[in-house]
Structures are given as structure tokens and as C-alpha cells.
Protein backbone atom coordinates (compact mmCIF):
# COMPACT_ATOMS: atom_id res chain seq x y z
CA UNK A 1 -19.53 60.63 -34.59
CA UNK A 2 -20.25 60.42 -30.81
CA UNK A 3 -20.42 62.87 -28.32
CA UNK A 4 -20.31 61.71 -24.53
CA UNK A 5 -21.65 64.14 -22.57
CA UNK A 6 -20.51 64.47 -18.40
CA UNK A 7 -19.47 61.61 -16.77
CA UNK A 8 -22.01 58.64 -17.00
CA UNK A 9 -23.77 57.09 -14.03
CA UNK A 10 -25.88 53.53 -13.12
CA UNK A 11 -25.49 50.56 -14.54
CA UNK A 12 -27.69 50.50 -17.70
CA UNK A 13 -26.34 52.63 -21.35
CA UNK A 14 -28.49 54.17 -23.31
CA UNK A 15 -28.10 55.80 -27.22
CA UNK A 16 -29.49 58.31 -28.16
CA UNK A 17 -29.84 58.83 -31.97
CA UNK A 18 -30.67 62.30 -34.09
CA UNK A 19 -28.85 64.13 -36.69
CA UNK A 20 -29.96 67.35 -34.65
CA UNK A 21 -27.60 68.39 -32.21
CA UNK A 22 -29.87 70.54 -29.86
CA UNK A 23 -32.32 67.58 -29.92
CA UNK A 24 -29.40 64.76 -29.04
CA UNK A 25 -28.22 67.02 -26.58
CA UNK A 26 -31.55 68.33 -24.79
CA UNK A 27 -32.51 63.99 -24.18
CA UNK A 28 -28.97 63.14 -23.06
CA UNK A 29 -29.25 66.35 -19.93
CA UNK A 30 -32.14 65.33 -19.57
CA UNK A 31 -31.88 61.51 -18.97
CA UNK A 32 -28.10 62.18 -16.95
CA UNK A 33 -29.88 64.72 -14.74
CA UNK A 34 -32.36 62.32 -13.70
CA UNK A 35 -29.31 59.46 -13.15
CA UNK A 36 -29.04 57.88 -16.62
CA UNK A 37 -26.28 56.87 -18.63
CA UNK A 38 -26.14 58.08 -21.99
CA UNK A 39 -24.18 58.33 -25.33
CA UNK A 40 -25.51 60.76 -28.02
CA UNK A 41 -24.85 59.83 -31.83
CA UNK A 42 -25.58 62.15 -35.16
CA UNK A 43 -25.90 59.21 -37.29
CA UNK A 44 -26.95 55.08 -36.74
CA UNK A 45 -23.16 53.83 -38.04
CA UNK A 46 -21.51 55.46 -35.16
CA UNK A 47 -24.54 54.35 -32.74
CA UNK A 48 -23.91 51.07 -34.28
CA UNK A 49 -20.16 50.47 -33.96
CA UNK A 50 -20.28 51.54 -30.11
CA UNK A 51 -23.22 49.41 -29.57
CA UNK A 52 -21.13 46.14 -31.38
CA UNK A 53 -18.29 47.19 -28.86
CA UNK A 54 -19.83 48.09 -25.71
CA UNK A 55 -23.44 46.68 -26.41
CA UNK A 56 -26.26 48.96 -24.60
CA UNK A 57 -29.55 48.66 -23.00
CA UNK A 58 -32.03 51.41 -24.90
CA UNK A 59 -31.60 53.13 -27.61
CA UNK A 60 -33.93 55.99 -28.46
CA UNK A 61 -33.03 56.96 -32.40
CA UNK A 62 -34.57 58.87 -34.83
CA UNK A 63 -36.15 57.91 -38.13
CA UNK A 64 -34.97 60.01 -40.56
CA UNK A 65 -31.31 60.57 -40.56
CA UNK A 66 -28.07 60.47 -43.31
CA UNK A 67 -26.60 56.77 -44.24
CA UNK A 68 -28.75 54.00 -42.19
CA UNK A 69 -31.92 54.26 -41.25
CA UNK A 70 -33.89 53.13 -38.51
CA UNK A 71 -35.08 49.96 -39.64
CA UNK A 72 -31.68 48.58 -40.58
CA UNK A 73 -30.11 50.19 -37.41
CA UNK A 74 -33.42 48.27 -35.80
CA UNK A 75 -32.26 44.73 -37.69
CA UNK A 76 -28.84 44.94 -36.91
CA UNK A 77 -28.94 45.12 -33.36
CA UNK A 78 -31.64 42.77 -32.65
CA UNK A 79 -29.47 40.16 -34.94
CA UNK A 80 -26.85 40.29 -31.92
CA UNK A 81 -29.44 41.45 -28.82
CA UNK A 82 -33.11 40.44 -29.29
CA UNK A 83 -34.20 41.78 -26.45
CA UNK A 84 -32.74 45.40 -25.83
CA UNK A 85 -35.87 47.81 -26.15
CA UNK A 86 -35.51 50.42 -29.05
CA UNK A 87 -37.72 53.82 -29.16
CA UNK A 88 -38.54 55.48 -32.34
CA UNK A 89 -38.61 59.69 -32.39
CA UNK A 90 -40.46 61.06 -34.98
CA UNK A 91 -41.86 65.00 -35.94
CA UNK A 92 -44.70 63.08 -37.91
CA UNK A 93 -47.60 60.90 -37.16
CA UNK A 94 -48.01 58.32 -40.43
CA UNK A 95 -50.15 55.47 -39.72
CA UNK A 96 -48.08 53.09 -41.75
CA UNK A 97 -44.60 54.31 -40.24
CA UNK A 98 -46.34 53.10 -36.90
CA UNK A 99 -47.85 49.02 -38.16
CA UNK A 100 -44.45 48.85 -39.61
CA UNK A 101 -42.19 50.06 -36.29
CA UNK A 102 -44.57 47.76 -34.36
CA UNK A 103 -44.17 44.66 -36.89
CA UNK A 104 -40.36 45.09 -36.54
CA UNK A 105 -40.80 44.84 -32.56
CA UNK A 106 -40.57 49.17 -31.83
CA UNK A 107 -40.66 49.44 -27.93
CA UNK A 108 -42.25 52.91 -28.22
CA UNK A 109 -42.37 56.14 -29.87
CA UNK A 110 -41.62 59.80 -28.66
CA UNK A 111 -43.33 62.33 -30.67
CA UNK A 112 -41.45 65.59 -31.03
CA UNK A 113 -41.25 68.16 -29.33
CA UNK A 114 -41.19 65.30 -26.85
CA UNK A 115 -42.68 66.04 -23.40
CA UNK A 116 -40.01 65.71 -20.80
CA UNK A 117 -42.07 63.55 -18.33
CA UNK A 118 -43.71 61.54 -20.75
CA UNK A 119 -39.94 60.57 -22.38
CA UNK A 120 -38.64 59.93 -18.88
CA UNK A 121 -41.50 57.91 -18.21
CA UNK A 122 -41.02 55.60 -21.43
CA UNK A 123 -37.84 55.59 -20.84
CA UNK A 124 -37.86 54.04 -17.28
CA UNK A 125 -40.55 51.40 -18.52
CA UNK A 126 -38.65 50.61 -21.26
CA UNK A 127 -35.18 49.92 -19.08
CA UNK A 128 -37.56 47.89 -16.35
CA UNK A 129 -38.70 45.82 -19.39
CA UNK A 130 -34.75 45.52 -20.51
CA UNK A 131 -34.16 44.11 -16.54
CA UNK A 132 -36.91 42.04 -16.39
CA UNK A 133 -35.36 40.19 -19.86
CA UNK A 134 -32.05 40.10 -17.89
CA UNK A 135 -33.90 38.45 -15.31
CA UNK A 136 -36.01 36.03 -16.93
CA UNK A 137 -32.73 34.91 -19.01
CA UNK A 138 -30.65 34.93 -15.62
CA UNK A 139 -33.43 32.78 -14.35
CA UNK A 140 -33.83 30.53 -16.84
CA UNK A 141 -29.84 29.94 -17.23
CA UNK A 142 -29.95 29.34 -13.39
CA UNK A 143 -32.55 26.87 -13.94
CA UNK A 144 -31.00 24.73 -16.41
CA UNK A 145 -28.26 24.14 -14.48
CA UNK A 146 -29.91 23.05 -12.00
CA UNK A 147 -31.76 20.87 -13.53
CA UNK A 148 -28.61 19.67 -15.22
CA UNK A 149 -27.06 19.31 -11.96
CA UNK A 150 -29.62 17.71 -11.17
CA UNK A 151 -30.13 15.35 -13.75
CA UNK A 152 -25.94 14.66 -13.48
CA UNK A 153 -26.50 14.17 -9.78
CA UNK A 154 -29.82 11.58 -10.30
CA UNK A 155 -27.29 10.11 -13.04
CA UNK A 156 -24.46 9.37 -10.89
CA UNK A 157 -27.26 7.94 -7.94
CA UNK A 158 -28.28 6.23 -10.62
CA UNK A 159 -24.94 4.18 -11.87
CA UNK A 160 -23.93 3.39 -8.21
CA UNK A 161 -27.19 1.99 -7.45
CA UNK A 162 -26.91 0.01 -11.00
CA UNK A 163 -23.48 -1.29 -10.13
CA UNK A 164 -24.38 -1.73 -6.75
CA UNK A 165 -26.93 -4.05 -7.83
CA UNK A 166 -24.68 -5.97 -10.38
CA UNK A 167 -21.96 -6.28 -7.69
CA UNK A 168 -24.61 -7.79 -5.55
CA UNK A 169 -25.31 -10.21 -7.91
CA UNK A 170 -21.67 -11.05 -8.41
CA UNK A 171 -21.51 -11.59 -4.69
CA UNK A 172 -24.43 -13.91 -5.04
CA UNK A 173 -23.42 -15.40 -7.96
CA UNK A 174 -19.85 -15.64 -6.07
CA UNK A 175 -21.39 -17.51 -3.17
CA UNK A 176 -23.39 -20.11 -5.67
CA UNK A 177 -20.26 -20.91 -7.43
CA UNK A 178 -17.80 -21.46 -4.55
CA UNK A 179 -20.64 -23.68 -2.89
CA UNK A 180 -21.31 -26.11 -5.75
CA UNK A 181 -16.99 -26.02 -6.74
CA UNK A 182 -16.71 -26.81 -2.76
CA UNK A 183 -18.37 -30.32 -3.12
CA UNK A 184 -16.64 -32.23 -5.57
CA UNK A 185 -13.43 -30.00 -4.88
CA UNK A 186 -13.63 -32.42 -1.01
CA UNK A 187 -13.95 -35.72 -2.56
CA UNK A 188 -11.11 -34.84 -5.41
CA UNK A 189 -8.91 -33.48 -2.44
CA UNK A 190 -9.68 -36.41 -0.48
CA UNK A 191 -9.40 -39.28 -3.98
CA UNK A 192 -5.78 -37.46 -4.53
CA UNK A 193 -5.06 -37.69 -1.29
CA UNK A 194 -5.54 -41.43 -1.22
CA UNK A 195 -3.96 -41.85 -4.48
CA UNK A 196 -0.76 -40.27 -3.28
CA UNK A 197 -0.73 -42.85 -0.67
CA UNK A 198 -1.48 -45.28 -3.28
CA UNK A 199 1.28 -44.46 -5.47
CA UNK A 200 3.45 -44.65 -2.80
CA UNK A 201 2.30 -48.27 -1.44
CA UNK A 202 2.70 -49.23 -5.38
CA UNK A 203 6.55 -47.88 -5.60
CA UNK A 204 7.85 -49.82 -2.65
CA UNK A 205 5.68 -52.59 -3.96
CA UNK A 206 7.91 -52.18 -7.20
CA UNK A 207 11.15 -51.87 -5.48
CA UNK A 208 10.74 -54.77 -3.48
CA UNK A 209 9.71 -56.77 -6.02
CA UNK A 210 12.91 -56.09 -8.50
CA UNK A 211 14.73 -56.32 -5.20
CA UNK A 212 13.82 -59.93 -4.96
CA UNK A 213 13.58 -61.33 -8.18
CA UNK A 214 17.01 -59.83 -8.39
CA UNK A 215 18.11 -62.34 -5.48
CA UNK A 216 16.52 -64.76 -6.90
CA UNK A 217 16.59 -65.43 -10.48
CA UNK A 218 18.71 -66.00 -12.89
CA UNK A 219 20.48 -63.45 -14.99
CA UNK A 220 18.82 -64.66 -18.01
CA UNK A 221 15.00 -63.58 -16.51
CA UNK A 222 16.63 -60.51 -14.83
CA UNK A 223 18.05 -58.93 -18.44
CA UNK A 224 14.58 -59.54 -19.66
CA UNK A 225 12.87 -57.95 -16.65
CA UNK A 226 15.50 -55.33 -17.03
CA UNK A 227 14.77 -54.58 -20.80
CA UNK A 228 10.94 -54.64 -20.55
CA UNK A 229 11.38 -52.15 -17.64
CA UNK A 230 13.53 -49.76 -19.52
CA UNK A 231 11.17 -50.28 -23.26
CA UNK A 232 8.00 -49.64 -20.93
CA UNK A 233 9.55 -46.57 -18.85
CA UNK A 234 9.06 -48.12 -15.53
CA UNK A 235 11.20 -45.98 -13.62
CA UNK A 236 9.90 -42.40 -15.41
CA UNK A 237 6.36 -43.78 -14.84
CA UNK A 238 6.87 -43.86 -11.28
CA UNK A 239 8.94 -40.82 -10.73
CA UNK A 240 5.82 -39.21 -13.03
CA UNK A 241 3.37 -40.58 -11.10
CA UNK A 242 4.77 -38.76 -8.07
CA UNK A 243 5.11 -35.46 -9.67
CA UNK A 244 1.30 -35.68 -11.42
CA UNK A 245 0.00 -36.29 -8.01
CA UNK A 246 1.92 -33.86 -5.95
CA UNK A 247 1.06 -30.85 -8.79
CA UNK A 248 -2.76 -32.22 -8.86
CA UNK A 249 -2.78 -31.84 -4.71
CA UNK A 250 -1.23 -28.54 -5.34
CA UNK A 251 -3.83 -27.19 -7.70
CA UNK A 252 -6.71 -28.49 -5.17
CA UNK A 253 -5.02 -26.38 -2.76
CA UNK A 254 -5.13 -23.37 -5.14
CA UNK A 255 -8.74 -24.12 -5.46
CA UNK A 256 -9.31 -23.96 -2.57
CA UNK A 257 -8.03 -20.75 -1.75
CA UNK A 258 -9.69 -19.21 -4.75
CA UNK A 259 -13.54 -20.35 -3.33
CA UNK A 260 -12.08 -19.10 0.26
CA UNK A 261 -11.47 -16.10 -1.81
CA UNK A 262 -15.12 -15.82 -3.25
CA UNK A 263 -17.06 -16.30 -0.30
CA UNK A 264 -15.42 -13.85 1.39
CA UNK A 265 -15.61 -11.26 -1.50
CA UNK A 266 -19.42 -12.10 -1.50
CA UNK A 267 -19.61 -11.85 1.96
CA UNK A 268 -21.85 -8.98 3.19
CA UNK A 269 -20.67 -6.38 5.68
CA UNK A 270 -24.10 -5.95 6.71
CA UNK A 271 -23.02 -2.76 8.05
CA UNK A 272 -20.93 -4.22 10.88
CA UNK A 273 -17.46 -3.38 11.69
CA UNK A 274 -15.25 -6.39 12.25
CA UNK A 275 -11.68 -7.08 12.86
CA UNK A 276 -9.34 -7.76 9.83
CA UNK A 277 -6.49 -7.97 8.68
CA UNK A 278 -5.70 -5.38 5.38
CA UNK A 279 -2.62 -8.41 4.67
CA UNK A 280 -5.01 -11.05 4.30
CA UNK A 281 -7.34 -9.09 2.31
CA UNK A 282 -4.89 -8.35 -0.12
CA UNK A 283 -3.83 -12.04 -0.41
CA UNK A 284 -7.52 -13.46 -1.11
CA UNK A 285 -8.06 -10.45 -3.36
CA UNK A 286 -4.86 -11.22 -5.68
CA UNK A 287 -6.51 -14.80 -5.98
CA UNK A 288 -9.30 -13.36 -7.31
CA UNK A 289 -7.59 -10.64 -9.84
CA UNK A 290 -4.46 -12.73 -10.57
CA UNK A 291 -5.05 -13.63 -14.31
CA UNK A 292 -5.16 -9.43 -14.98
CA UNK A 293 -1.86 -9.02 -13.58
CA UNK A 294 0.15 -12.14 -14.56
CA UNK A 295 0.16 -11.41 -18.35
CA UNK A 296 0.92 -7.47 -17.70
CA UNK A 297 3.10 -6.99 -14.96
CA UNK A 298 5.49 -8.94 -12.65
CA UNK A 299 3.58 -8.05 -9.03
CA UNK A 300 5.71 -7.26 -6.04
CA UNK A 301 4.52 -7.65 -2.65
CA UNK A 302 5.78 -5.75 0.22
CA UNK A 303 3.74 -6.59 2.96
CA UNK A 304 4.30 -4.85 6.52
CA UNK A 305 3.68 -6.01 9.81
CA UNK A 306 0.62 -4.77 10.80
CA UNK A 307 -2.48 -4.91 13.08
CA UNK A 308 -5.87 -6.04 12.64
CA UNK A 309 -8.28 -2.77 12.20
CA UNK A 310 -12.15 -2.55 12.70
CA UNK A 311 -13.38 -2.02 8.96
CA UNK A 312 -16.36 -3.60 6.50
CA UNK A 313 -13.91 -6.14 4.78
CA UNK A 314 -15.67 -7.10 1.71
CA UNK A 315 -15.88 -3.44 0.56
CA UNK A 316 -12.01 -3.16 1.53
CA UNK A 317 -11.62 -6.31 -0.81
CA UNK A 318 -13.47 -4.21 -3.61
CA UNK A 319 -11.42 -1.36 -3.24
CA UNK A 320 -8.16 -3.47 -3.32
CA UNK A 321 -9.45 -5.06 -6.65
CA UNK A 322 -9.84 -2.10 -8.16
CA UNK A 323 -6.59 -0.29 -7.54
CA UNK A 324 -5.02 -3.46 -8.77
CA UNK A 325 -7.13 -3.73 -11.62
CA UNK A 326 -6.64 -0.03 -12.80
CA UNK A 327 -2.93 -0.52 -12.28
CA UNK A 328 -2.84 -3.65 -14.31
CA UNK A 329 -5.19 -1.74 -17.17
CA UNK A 330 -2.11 1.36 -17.03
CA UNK A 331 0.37 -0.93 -19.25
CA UNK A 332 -0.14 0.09 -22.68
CA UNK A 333 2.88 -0.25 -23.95
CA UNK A 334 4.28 -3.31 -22.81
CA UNK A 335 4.95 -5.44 -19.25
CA UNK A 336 5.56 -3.17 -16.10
CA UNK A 337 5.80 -3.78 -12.29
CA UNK A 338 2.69 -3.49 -9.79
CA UNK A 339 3.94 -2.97 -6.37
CA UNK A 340 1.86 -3.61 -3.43
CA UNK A 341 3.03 -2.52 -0.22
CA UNK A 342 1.28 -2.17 3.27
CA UNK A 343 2.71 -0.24 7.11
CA UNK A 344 1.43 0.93 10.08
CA UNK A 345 1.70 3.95 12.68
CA UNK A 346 0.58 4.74 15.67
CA UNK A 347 -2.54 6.13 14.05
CA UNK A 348 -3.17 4.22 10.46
CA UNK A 349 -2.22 1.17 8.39
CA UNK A 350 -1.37 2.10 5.07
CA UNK A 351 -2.21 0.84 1.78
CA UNK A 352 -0.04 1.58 -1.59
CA UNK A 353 -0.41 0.24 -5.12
CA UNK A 354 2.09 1.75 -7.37
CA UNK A 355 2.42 0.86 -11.03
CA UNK A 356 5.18 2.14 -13.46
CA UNK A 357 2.24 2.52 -16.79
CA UNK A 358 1.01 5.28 -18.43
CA UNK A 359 0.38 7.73 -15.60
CA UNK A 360 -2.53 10.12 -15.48
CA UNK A 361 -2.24 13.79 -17.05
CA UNK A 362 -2.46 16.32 -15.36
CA UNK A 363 -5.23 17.78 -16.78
CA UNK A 364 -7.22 14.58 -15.40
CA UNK A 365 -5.92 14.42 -11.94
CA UNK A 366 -8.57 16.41 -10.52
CA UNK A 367 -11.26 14.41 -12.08
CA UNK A 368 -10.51 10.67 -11.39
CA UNK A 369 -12.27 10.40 -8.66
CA UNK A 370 -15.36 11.87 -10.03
CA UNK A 371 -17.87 9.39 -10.67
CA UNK A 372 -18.54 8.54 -14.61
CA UNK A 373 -14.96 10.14 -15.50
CA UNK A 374 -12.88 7.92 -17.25
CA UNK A 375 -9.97 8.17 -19.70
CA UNK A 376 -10.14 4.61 -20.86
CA UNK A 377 -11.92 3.45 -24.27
CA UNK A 378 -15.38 3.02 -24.74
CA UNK A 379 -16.40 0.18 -23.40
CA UNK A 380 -13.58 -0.74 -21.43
CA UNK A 381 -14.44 1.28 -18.52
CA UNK A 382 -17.42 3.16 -16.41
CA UNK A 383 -15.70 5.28 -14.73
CA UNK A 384 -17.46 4.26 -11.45
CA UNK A 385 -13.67 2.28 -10.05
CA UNK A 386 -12.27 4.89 -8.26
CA UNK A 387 -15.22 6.85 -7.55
CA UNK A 388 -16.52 3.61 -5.79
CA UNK A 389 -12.75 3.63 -3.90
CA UNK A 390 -13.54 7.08 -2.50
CA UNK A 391 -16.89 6.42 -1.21
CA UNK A 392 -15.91 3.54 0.38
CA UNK A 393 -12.37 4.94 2.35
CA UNK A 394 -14.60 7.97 2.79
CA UNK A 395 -17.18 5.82 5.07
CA UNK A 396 -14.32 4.24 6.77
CA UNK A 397 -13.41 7.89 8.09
CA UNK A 398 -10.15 7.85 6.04
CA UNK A 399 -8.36 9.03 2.83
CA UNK A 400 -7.31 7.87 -0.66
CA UNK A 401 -4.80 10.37 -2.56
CA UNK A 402 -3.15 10.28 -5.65
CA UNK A 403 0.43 11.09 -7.08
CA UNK A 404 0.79 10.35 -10.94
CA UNK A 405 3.54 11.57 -13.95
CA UNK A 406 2.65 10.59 -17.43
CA UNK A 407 4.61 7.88 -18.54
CA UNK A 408 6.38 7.23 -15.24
CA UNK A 409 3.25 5.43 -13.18
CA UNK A 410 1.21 6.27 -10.67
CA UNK A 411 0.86 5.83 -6.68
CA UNK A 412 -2.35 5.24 -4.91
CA UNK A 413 -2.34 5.52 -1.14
CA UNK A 414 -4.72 4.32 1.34
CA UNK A 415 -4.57 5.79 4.82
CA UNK A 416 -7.21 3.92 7.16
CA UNK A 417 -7.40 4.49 10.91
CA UNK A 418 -6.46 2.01 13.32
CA UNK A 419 -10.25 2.93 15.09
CA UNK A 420 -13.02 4.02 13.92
CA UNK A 421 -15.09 4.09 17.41
């Protein structure tokens, strides 16, 4: 059973251990008058069960005593605390008790009668060596977390500078590939332009010829003209011919805009703020990402009326892709709507990509912007997106937030000041 005796003081517990009660009770006074705390046991089951409960930091216990003995009282709390310092008491001095206390990793040992001074002695070395354990274990705990910190910090340098590397060769890739499409791209502009005047020469050619030989000839040759016209399609070639040319000008022009579109997404900022437009930066940028959207989602654009602000626009492209990327990725279950919508105050222009997919949990929205986090399958994702977004509007001096209900969609907004001077 235990006895607690007077009200304990400090921070570190101590048991004491003896079947004798004038023994238990002489080393608890004595270690509470000099500012210990201390529960006294008559057996090792009840020093046990308040030790698995409350755990201690010393524990000064007898060898010989009723039920469990020291040794197993010994093994059984260094299987849940290796480190807490236990002292054996002992009436007798055997040589082989002593190797064996010492094999099992015995602090110390108090000889009885114990002198006062020399137990309160032991006893304060023994609870320094318990803090100094605390300490190294505090220490080390500390350490590894910084060092994992550390390691999760060098990690994250680490991916940005990766993808800032691959996006650079994107953008130089970008820049090859819109210079070598721009060449032929002229003289296939130009040869359709020509051929559309061609076509046209060649129709009133047509006309005027059936005009004439209608005038002139008699009905006999006209009904054959007439039938070889309408076995050879004549009149759908022609119409055809217009349409073919007219759709292949049109797809130049889309061409067009698409290298437009590259060379400014490769374009560097260089560090230097320049006017833009956030409209037209949206419009190149859906050029670029059209072919992720078009299959998912029908796209609405809302675009405001707004000023020109002083920003790096390439990395206001990226960020534009990648909200309308991650909003196209957000359909799992079937076609949605993207809606892209821009406005101005007095202060800001405003950016907002909303999408009605799979919405973020709640659980997640304090993590998306954390670089690496991502909740999309392996592979498909690096988590680097958003994180990328955030470093970016953060270096424009602005704000990106986030408003999201699982299985309603999600709303990103883009707040960027009107000057950053």
C-alpha cells in the first residue's frame, strides 16, 4: 500500500521502497525536509502501479521484501523508462548482489543504517543525472526537428529552384517554338491571303463566263454545260472554296495569337515593373491553357473595365494558368463551369476564378498553399501550383485568398494594387 507523507514539493517524485515502516518513513522526512518529493511504499507492486500511473524520477527500494523483488521491480520500470536512476538499500554487503545490481544498470546503493548526508548526497546526484537525461533527450528531440525543418525547408528551396529551372526552359523552349512556327506561319498567311483573292478572281471568272455562253449559244450546248456543271458540283465547289479559305485564314489568325501568346509567356520580367493590362493577360493565357478547359468545363468570361497596373507580367501569366488549370483539374465527376471575372477600385484590380468541382475540405484549406501539399494523385500533381501563386502575389505586395465547400466549387481571389511604388 502507499503512504504519502505531508504535502509534496519540487518538481521531481521519488519512491521510496521497504517493507519496514520506521525505515520508509525516516528517508521520506528526511528527503521532504530537505525539499523533496516523495511517496513511501511497503512492497514493489504498489511502488509499481503508482509509478505506471504517475511515472517518477528515483526510486530508492529495498532488496528483500514480500511479492516482487528488486530485480523484477528493476526490469519493469526500465521496460517503460530507461533512464530513471534506481538505488538499491541493503543491511548486507555480498559481492555478487553488487556485479549483479551493477549488470542490471543499479544507480547506487545505500547501506543501512544509511548515513543521512551520504543518502542525501546520492540522492541529489542521482536526480542531477535523471535532469541531465531529460536534457540530453530534450536536446536531441529539439535537434531533430530542426534538422527536419531544416531538411523540409532545403526541400521546398529545393523544388522551386527545380521548377524554376524547368519553367525557364519552357520559356526558352516557348520562345524557340513561336520563332521557327512564325516563319512559315507569314508566307501561309500571306499564300491564303492571295488565294482568297484568287478564288474570288476565279468565281466572277465563272459567272461571267455561264453569263455569256448563256447569251450566246444554243440551248442544246447550254443543257450540256448545265448538266456537266451540276454532275461535277460546280456551284458547291465554289461556294466550298470560299468557306475552306475563309476557315484556313481564320486558323492562321488563331496561330497567330497562340505564338503572340508564347513569347509573351516566355518573356522575362527581368525584374522590371511594367504597365499591363490583367484583361489581356488573361486572354493570351486562355490561348495557351484552352485545350484543359474545353473538354471539362464551358468557361465564362466576365471581364471588367479596368486599368493598366505596374506588375512583372509573365509571372502574372503563370499565376493565371495555374488557377485555371487547378480549376479545370476540380471536375471529377463530370463537365462544370469555370468563371473568370476581373474589377477594379480605387485601390486594386481584382482577379477571380471560380469553378463549381469538387471543392477543397476543410481539413486541407489551411494547407494549399503550402508548398509540396497536394491532394491530387500521384503523379498528377507537385504541389508547387499554388504555392508558386502565393509567392508570386506576395512579391507584387498583394493577396490571394481562398473560399471553398466540398462539392459546391471553389473561389480564388486575386487582389493586386493599382501601385506598387
Amino acid at each position: 500500500m502507499q503512504e504519502t507523507s505531508g504535502e509534496m514539493q519540487g518538481n521531481q517524485r521519488i519512491l521510496v521502497v521497504d517493507d519496514e515502516f520506521h525505515v520508509r518513513t525516516t528517508i521520506v522526512t528526511l528527503l521532504e525536509k530537505h525539499g523533496h518529493c516523495a511517496d513511501r511504499f511497503e512492497n514493489a507492486d504498489a511502488a509499481l502501479a503508482v509509478f505506471l500511473e504517475r511515472g517518477a524520477d528515483l526510486v530508492l527500494t529495498d532488496v528483500k521484501m514480500p511479492g516482487m523483488d528488486w530485480s523484477e521491480l528493476l526490469g519493469r520500470i526500465r521496460a517503460v523508462d530507461p533512464d530513471i536512476p534506481v538505488m538499491l538499500m541493503t543491511a548486507y554487503s555480498d559481492k555478487n548482489l553488487t556485479l549483479n545490481a551493477l549488470k542490471m544498470g543499479v544507480y547506487d546503493f545505500i547501506l543501512k543504517p544509511f548515513d543521512p548526508d551520504y543518502l542525501l548526497a546520492s540522492v541529489s546526484k542521482a536526480l542531477k543525472y535523471r535532469h541531465l537525461c531529460r536534457s540530453e533527450k530534450d536536446h536531441k528531440a529539439n535537434l531533430e526537428k530542426a534538422v527536419a525543418d531544416k531538411t523540409r525547408e532545403l526541400q521546398e528551396i529545393h523544388g522551386r529552384l527545380v521548377l524554376s529551372e524547368k519553367m525557364a526552359a519552357i520559356g526558352l523552349l516557348s520562345a524557340g517554338v513561336a520563332h521557327e512556327i512564325n516563319n512559315p506561319l507569314s508566307f501561309v498567311s500571306s499564300n491564303l491571303v492571295s488565294m482568297d483573292r484568287h478564288v474570288r478572281r476565279l468565281t466572277e471568272f465563272v459567272d461571267r463566263q455561264t453569263t455569256l455562253i448563256a447569251s450566246h449559244c444554243n440551248t442544246d450546248v447550254i443543257e450540256e454545260l448545265e448538266q456537266f456543271r451540276r454532275t461535277r458540283k460546280i456551284d458547291y465547289i465554289v461556294e466550298d472554296m470560299h468557306d475552306i479559305v475563309a476557315e484556313s485564314l481564320e486558323g492562321a489568325e488563331r496561330i497567330k495569337k497562340i505564338v503572340a501568346s508564347l513569347k509573351g509567356f516566355s518573356r522575362k520580367d527581368e525584374n522590371i515593373l511594367v504597365e499591363a493590362n490583367l484583361n489581356d493577360l488573361i486572354e493570351s493565357t486562355l490561348t495557351i491553357v484552352w485545350n484543359e478547359i474545353k473538354y471539362v468545363a464551358t468557361l465564362n468570361k466576365e471581364l471588367g473595365d479596368i486599368p493598366a497596373i505596374k506588375c512583372y507580367p509573365s509571372q502574372l501569366s503563370q499565376v493565371i494558368m495555374n488557377l485555371l488549370v487547378n480549376a479545370a483539374h476540380a471536375f471529377d465527376k463530370g463537365p462544370g463551369t469555370i468563371t473568370i471575372r476581373t474589377w477594379a477600385d480605387d485601390a486594386s484590380v481584382y482577379l477571380e476564378v471560380r469553378d463549381t468541382g469538387c471543392g477543397i475540405g476543410p481539413e486541407h484549406m489551411d494547407k494549399i498553399f503550402t508548398p509540396f501539399f497536394t491532394t491530387k494523385e500521384t503523379g498528377k500533381g507537385t504541389g508547387l501550383g499554388l504555392s508558386i501563386c502565393y509567392d508570386i502575389i506576395a512579391r507584387h505586395n498583394s493577396f490571394i485568398k481562398v473560399e471553398s465547400e466540398v462539392g459546391q466549387g471553389s473561389t480564388f481571389t486575386v487582389s493586386l494594387l493599382r501601385s506598387l511604388d
